[in-house]
C-alpha atoms as a PDB file:
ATOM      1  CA  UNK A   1     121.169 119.238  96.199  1.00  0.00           C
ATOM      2  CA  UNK A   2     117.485 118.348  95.539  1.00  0.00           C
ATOM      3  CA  UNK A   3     116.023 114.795  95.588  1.00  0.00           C
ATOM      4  CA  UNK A   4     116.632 113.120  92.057  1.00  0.00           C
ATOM      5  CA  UNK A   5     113.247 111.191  91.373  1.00  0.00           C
ATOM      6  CA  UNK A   6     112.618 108.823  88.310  1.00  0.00           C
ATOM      7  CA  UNK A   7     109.223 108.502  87.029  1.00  0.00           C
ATOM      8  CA  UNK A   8     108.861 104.485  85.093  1.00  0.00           C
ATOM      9  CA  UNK A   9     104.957 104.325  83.549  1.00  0.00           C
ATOM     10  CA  UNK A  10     103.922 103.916  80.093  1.00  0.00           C
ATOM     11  CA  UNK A  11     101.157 106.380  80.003  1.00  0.00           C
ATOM     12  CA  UNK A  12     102.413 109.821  78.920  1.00  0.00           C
ATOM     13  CA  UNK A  13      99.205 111.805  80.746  1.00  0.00           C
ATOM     14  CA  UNK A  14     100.067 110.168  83.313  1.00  0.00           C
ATOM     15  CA  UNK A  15     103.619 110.686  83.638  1.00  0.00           C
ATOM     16  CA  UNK A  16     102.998 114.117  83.024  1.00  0.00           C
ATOM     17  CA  UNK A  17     100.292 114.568  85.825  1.00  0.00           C
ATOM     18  CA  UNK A  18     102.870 113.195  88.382  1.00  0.00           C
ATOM     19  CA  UNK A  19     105.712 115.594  87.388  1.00  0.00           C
ATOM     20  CA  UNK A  20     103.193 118.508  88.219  1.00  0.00           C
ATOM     21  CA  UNK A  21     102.567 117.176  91.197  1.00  0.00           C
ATOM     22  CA  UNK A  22     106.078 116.243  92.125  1.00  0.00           C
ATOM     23  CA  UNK A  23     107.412 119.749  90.674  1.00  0.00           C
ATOM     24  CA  UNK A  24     105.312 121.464  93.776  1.00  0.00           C
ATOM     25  CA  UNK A  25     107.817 120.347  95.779  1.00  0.00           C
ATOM     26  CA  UNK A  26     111.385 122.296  96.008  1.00  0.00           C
ATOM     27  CA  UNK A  27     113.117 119.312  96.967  1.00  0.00           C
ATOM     28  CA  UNK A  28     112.452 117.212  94.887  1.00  0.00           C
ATOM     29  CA  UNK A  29     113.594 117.087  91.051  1.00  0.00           C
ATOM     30  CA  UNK A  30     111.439 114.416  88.468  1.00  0.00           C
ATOM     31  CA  UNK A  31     115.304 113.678  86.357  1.00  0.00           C
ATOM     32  CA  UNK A  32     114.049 111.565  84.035  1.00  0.00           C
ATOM     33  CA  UNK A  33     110.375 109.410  82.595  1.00  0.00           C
ATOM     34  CA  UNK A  34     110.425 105.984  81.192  1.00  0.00           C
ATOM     35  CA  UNK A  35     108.006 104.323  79.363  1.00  0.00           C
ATOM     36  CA  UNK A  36     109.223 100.740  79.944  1.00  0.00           C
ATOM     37  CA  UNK A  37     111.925  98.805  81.914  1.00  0.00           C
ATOM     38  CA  UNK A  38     115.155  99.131  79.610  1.00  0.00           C
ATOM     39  CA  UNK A  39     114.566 102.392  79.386  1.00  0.00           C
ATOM     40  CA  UNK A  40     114.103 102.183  83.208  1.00  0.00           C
ATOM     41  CA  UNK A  41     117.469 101.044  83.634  1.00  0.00           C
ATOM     42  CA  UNK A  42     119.373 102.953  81.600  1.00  0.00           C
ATOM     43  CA  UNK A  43     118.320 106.174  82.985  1.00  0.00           C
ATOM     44  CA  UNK A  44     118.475 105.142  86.584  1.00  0.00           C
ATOM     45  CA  UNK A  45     122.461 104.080  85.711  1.00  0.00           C
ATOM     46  CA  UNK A  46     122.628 107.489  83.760  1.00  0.00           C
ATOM     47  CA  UNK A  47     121.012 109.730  86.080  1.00  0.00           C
ATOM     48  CA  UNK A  48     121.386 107.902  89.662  1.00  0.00           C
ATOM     49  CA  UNK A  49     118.036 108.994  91.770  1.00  0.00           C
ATOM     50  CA  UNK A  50     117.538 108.491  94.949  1.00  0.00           C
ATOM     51  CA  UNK A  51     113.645 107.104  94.242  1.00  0.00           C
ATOM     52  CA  UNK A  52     112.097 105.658  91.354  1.00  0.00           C
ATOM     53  CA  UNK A  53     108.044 105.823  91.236  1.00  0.00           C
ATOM     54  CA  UNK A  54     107.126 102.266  88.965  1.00  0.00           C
ATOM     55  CA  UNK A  55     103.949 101.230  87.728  1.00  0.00           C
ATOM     56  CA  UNK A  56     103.391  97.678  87.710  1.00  0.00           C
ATOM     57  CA  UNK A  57     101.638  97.297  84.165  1.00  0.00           C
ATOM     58  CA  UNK A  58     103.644  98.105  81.296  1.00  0.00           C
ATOM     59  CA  UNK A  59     104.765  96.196  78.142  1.00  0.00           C
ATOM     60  CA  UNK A  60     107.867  94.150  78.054  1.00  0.00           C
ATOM     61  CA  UNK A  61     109.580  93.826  81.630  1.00  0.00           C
ATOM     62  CA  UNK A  62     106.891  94.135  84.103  1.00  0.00           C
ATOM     63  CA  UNK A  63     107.134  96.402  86.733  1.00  0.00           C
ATOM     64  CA  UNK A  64     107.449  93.829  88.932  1.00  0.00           C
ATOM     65  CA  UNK A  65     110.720  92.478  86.965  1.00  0.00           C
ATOM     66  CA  UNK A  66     111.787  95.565  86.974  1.00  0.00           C
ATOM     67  CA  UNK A  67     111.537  96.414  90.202  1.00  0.00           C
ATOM     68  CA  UNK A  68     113.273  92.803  91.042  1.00  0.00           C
ATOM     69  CA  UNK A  69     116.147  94.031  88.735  1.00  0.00           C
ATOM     70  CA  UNK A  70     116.786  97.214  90.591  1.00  0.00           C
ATOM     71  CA  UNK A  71     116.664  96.108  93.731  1.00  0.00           C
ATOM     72  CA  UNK A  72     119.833  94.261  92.656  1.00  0.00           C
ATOM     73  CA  UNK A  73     121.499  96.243  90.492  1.00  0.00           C
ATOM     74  CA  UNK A  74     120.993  99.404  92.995  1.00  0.00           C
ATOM     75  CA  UNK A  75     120.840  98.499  96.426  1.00  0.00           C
ATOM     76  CA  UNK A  76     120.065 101.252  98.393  1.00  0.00           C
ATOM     77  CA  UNK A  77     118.083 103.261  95.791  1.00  0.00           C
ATOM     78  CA  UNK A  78     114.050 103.882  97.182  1.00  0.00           C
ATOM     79  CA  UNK A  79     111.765 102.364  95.319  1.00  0.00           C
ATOM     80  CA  UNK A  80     107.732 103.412  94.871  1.00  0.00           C
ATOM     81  CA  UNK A  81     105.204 101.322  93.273  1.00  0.00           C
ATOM     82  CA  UNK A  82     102.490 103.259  92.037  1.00  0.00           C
ATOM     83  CA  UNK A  83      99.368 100.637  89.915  1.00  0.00           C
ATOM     84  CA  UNK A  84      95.899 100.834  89.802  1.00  0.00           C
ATOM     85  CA  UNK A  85      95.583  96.869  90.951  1.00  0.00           C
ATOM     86  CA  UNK A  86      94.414  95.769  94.053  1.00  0.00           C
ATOM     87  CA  UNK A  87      97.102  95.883  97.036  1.00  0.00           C
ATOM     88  CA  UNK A  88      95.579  93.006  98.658  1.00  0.00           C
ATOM     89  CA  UNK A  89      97.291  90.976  96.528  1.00  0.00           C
ATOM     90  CA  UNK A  90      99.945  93.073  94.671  1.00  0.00           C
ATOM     91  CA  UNK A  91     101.462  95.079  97.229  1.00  0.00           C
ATOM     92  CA  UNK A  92     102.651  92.088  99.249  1.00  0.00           C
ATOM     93  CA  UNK A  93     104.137  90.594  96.263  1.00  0.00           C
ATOM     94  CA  UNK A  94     105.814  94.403  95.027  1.00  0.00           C
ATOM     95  CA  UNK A  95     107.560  94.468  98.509  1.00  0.00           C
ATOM     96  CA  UNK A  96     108.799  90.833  98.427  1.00  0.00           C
ATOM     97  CA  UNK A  97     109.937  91.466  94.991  1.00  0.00           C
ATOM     98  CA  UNK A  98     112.082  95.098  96.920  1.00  0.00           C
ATOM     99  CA  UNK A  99     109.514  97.783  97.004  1.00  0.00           C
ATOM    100  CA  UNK A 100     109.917 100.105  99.809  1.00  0.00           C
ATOM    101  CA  UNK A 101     106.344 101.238  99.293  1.00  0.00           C
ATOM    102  CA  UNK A 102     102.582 100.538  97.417  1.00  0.00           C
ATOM    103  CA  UNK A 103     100.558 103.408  96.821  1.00  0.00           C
ATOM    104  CA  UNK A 104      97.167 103.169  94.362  1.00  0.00           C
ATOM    105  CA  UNK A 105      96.647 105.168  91.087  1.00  0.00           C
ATOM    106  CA  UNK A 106      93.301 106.466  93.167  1.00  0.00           C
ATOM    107  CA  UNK A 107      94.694 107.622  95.696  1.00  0.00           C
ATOM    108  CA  UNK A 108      95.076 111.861  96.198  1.00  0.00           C
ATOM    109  CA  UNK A 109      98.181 113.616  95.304  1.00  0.00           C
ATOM    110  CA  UNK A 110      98.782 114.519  99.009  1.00  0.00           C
ATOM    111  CA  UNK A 111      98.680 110.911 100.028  1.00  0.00           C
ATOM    112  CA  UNK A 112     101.339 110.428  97.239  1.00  0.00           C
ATOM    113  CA  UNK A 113     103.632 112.836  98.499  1.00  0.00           C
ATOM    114  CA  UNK A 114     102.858 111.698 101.766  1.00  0.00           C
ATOM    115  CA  UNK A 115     104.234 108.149 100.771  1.00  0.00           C
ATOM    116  CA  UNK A 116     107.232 109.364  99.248  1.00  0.00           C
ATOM    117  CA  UNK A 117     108.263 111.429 101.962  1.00  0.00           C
ATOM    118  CA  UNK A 118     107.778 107.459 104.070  1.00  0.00           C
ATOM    119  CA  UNK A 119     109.846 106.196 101.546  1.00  0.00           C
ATOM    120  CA  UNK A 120     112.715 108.700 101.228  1.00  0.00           C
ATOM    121  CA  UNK A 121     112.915 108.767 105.062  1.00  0.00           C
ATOM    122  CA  UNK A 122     113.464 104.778 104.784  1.00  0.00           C
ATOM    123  CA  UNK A 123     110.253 103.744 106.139  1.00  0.00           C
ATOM    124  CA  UNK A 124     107.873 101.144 104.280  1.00  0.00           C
ATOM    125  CA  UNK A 125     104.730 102.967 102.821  1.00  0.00           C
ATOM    126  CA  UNK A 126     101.510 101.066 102.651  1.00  0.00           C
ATOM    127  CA  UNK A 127      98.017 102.059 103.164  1.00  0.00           C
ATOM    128  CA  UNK A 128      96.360 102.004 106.484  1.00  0.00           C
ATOM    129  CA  UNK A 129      93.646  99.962 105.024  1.00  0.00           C
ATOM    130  CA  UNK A 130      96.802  97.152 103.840  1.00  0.00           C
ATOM    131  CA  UNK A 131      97.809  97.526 107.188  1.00  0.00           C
ATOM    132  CA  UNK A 132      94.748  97.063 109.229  1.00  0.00           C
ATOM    133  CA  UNK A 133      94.029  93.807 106.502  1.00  0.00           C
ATOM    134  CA  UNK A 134      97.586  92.633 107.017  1.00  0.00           C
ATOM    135  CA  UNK A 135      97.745  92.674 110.496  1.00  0.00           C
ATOM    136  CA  UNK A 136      94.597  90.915 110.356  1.00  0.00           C
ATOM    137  CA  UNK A 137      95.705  87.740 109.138  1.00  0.00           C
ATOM    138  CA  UNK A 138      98.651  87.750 111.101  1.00  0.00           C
ATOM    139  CA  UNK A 139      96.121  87.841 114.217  1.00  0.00           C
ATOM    140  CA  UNK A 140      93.657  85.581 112.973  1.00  0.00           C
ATOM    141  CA  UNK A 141      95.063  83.316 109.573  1.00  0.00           C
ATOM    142  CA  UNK A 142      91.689  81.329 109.814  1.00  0.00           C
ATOM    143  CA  UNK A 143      89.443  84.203 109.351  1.00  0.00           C
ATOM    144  CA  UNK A 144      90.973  85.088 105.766  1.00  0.00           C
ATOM    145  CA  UNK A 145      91.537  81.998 103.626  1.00  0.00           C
ATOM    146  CA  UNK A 146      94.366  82.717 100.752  1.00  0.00           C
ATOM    147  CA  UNK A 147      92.425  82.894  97.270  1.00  0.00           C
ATOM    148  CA  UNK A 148      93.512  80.406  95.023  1.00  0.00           C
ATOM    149  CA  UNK A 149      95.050  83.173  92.621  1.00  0.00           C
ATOM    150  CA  UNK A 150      97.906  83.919  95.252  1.00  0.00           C
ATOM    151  CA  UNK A 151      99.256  80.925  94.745  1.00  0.00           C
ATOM    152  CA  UNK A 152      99.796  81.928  90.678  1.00  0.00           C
ATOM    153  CA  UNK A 153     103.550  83.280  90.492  1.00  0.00           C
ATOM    154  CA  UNK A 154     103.989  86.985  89.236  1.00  0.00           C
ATOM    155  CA  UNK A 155     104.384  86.080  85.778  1.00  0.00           C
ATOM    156  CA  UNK A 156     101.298  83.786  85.791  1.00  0.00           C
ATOM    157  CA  UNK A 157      99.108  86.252  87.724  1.00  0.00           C
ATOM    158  CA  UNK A 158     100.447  89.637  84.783  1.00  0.00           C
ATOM    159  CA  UNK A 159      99.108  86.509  81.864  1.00  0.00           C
ATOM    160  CA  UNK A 160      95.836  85.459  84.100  1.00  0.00           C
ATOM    161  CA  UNK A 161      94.967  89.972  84.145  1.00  0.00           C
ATOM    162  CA  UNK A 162      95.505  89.707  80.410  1.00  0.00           C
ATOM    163  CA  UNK A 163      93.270  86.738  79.787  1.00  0.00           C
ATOM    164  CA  UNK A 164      90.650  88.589  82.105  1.00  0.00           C
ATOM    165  CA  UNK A 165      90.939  91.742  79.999  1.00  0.00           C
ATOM    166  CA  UNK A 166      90.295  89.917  76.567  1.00  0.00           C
ATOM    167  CA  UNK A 167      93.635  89.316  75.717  1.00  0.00           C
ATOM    168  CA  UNK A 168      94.182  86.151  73.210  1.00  0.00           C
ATOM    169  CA  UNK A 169      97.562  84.153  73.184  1.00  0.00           C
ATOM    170  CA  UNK A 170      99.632  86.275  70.463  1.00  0.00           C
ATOM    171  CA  UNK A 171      97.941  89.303  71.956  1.00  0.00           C
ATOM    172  CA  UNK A 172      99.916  88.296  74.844  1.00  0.00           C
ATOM    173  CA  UNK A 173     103.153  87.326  73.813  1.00  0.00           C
ATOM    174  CA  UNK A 174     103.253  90.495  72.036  1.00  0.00           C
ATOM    175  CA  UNK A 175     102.470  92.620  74.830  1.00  0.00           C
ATOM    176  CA  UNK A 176     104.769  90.933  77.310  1.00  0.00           C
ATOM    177  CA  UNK A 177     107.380  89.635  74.423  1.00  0.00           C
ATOM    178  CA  UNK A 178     107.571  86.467  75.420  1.00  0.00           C
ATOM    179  CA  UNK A 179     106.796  83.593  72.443  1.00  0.00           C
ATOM    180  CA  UNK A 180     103.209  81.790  71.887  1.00  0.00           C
ATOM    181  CA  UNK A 181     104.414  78.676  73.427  1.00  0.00           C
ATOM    182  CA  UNK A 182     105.665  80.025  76.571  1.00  0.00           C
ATOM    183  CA  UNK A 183     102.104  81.523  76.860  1.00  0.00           C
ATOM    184  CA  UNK A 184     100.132  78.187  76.350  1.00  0.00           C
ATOM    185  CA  UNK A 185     103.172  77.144  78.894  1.00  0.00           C
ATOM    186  CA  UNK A 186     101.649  79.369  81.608  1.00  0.00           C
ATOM    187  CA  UNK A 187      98.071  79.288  80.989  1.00  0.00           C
ATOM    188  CA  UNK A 188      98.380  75.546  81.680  1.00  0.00           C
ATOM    189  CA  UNK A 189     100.407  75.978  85.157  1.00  0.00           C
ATOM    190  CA  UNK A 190      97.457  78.562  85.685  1.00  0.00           C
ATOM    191  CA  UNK A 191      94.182  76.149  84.615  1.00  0.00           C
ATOM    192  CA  UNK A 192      96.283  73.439  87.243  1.00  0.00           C
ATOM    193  CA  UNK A 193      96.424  75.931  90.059  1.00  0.00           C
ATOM    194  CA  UNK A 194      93.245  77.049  89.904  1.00  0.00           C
ATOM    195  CA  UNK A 195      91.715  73.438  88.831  1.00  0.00           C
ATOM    196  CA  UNK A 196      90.284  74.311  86.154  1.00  0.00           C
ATOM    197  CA  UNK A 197      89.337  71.805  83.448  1.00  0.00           C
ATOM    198  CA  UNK A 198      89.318  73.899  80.090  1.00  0.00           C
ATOM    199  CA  UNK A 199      90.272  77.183  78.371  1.00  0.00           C
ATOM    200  CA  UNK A 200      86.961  78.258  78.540  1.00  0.00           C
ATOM    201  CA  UNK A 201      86.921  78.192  82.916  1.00  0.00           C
ATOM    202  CA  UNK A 202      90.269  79.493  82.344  1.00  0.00           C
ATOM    203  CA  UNK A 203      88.558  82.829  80.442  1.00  0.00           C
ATOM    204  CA  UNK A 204      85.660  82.629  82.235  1.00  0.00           C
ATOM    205  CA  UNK A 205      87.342  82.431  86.214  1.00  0.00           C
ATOM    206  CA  UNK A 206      89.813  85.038  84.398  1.00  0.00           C
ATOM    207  CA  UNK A 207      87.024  87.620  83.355  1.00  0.00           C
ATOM    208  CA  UNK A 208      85.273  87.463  86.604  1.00  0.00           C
ATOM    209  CA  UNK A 209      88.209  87.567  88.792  1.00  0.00           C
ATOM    210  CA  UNK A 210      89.340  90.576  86.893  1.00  0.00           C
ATOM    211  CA  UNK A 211      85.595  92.972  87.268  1.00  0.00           C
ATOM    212  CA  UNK A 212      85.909  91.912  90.422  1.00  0.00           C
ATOM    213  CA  UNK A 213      89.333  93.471  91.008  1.00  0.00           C
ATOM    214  CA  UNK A 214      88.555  96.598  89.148  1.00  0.00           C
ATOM    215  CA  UNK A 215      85.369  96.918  91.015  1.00  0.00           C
ATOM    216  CA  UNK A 216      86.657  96.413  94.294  1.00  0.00           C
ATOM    217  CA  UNK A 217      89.620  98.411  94.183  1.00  0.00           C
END
């Protein structure tokens, strides 16, 4: 019996490139793509794998939320995240949320198959880099002060990206299908984490933090 694998990302190219990849193996078998989180769900009910690969930015249910819901619904299936974003910040929060692994969008095809393999064997996949950082501020907390962005919840960090990528308020609530209101909702809990005094800082602190990420990633 080969290894059933589920492949959740909204990007068709993509999804394509990693079934080619995946394919190589004989083990393995990609039995289904999604493009978003229902669909997510109903084919991991319909087709039980033993991984799903999920990519954190997608329309609707984040891949966060998604990963959140499977971790309940299906407790012992393996779970991969797979995103472009930084994992400084996003891996700790995918494995809280039931990840059993982080791997970057970057990163080689043989370090992805690499991190499956960790993950199917039922070992935690991170990169060394993660590790080395992690392990850092467990050693020494002073050295590495927390950016005020960690303290954003997941929801409030996916709406803080969008602001930073020149996404307006309907553009938003579109995108994650959520209503206007609940928007202005967050962007205020985000302008009082961050102490900021207008919507303009808000875009501004938004904007930069987001080059920043893409450039340092």
């Amino acid at each position: 019996m080969k290894t059933k694998i589920l492949i959740v990302d909204d990007h068709g190219v993509f999804r394509e490139g990693l079934v080619r990849i995946l394919s190589q193996e004989k083990e393995w078998e990609v039995c289904g793509e999604a493009e978003d989180g229902v669909e997510a769900l109903r084919l991991a009910a319909q087709f039980n794998p033993q991984l799903v690969i999920v990519d954190l930015s997608m329309e609707g249910m984040s891949g966060m939320d998604l990963t959140k819901t499977l971790r309940t619904r299906f407790p012992s299936l393996r779970i991969l995240v797979l995103s472009m974003h930084k994992e400084t910040l996003h891996a700790q929060r995918a494995l809280k949320a039931g990840a059993n692994g982080y791997i970057m969008k970057r990163e080689s095809g043989k370090k992805l198959v690499t991190a499956i393999r960790h993950v199917l064997n039922g070992q935690t996949y991170v990169s060394e880099e993660l590790n080395e950082y992690l392990l850092g501020r467990i050693s020494n907390p002073k050295a590495d002060s927390a950016s005020p962005v960690e303290a954003l919840s997941d929801r409030e960090l996916e709406i803080f990206q969008l602001i930073g990528q020149g996404y307006g308020t309907r553009q938003i609530a579109e995108s994650l299908h959520i209503s206007m209101k609940t928007v202005e909702f967050h962007k205020e809990n985000i302008r009082a984490k961050l102490q900021l005094n207008s919507t303009f800082e808000l875009v501004q602190r938004a904007i930069h933090w987001t080059h920043h990420e893409s450039h340092s990633s």
